[in-house]
Protein backbone atom coordinates (compact mmCIF):
# COMPACT_ATOMS: atom_id res chain seq x y z
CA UNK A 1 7.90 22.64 7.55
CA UNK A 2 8.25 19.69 9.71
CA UNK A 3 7.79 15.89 7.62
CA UNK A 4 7.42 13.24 9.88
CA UNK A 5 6.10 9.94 8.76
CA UNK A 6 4.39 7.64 11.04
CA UNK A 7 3.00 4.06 10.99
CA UNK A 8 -0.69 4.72 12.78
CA UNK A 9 -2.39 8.04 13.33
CA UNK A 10 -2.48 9.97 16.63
CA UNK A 11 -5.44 10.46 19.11
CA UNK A 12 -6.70 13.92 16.92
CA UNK A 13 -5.56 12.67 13.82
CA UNK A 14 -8.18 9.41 14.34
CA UNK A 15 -10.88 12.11 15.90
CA UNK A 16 -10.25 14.37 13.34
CA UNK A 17 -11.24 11.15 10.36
CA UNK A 18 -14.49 10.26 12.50
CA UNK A 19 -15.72 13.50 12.62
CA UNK A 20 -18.16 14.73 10.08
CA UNK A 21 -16.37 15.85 6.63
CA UNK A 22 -16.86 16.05 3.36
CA UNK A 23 -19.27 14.53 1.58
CA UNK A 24 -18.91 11.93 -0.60
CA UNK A 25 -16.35 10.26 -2.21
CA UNK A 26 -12.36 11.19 -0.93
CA UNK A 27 -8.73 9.87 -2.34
CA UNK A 28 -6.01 9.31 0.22
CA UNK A 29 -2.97 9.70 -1.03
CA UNK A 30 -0.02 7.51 0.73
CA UNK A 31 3.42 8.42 0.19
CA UNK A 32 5.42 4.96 1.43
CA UNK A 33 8.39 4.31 3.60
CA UNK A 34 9.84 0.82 3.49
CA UNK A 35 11.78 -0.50 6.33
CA UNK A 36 15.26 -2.36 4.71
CA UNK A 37 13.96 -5.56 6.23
CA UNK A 38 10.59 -6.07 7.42
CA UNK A 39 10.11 -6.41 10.91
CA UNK A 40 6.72 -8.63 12.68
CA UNK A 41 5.42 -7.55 15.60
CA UNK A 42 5.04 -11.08 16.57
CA UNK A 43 8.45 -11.93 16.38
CA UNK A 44 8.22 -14.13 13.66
CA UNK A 45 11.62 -14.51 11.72
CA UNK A 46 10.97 -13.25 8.25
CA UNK A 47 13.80 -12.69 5.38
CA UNK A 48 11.23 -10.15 3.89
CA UNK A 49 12.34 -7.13 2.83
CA UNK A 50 9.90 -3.83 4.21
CA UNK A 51 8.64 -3.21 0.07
CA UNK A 52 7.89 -7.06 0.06
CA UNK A 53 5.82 -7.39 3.18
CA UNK A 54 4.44 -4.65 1.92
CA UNK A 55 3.87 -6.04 -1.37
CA UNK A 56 1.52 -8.91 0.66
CA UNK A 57 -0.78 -6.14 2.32
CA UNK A 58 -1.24 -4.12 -0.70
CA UNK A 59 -2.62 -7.67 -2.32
CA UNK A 60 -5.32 -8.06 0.29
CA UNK A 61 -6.35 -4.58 0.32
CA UNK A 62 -6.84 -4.73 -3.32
CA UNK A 63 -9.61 -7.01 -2.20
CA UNK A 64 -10.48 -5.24 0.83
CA UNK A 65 -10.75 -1.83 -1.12
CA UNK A 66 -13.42 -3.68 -4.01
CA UNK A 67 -15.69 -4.94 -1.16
CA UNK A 68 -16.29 -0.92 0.29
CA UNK A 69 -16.36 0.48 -3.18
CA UNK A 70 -12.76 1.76 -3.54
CA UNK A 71 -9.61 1.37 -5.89
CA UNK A 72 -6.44 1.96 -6.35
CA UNK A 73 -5.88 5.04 -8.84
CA UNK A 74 -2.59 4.98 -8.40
CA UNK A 75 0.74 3.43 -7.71
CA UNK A 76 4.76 4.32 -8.51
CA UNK A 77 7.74 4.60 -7.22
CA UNK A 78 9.76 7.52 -6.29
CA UNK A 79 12.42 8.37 -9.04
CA UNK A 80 13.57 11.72 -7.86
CA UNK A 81 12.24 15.29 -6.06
CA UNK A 82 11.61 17.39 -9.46
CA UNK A 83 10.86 20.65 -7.21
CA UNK A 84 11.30 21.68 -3.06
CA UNK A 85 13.28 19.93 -0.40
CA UNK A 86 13.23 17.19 1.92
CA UNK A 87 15.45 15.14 3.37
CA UNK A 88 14.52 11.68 3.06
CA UNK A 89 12.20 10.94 -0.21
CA UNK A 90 9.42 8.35 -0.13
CA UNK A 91 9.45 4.93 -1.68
CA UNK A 92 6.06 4.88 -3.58
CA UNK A 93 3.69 7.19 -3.92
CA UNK A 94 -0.09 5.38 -3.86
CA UNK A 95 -3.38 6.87 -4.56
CA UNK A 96 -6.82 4.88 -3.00
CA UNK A 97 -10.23 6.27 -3.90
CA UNK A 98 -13.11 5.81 -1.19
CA UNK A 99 -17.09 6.05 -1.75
CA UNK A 100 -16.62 8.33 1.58
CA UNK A 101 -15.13 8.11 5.18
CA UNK A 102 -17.38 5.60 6.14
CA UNK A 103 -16.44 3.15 3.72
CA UNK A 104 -12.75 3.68 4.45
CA UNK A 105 -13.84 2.99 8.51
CA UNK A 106 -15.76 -0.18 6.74
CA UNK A 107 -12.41 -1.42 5.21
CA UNK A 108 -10.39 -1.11 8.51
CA UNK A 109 -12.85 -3.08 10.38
CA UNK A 110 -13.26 -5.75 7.75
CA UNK A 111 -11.79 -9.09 9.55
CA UNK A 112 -9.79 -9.93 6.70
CA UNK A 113 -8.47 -6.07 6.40
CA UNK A 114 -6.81 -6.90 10.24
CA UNK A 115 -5.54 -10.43 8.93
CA UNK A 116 -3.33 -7.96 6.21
CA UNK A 117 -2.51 -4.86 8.16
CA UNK A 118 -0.08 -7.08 9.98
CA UNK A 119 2.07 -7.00 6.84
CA UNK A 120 1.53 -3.40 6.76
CA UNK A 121 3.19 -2.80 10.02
CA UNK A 122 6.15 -4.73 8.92
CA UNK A 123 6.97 -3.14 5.57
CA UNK A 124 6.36 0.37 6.43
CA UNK A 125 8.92 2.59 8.10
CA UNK A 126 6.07 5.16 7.95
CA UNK A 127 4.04 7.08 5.96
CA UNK A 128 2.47 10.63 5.12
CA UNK A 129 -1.73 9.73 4.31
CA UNK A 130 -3.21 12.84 2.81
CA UNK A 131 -6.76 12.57 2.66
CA UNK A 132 -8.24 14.62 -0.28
CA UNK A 133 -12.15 15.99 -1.08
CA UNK A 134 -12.52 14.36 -4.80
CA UNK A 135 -13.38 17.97 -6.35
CA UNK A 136 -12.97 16.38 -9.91
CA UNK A 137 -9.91 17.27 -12.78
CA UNK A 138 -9.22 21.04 -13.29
């Protein structure tokens, strides 16, 4: 199995969100990369490490997430692998529950979502975001 973690989703991955899917609400799990120092795109000097800029995104979207109807369900660090292989673990391991898609789109576009995602881009070294049908607890 090939892990790969990546900062923004590809051309089908994007398609693949905006097409139809299930209904109502979904959870996307996030399993978190830091970069060792965080790094702007704007070329601001910064003595940030990745987990703090970080730290500054996941504020606002705590916001962000209440206006569309979401929350955070979740949200821990990585201690160890307890069963399989990989060979680089995550940093934190995040949970976000959404009304639906469309209210996940909503977020995204919010004006003050794209004031915070710039912090998001700094922190992260990448990430895996799983996107899960909320079936309910079995």
């Amino acid at each position: 199995m090939k892990v790969e973690n990546s900062v923004t989703p590809t051309q089908e991955q994007m398609a693949g969100f905006l097409a139809p899917g299930p209904d109502g609400p979904i959870s996307m799990v996030n399993l978190l990369k830091f970069k060792d120092k965080a790094t702007y795109q704007d070329g601001r000097e910064t003595e940030l490490t990745g987990q703090e800029a970080y730290a500054l995104y996941s504020r606002g979207v705590m916001k962000t997430l209440a206006t569309v109807g979401g929350k955070l369900v979740f949200s821990g660090d990585v201690s160890r692998l307890m069963l399989g292989e990989v060979e680089d673990l995550w940093d934190t391991v995040a949970i976000a529950q959404y009304p639906s898609r469309a209210a996940m789109l909503e977020m995204m576009q919010l004006p003050e979502y794209q004031e915070i995602s710039v912090h998001r881009s700094a922190g992260l070294a990448g990430q895996l975001n799983i996107e899960t049908a909320n079936a309910g607890i079995f």
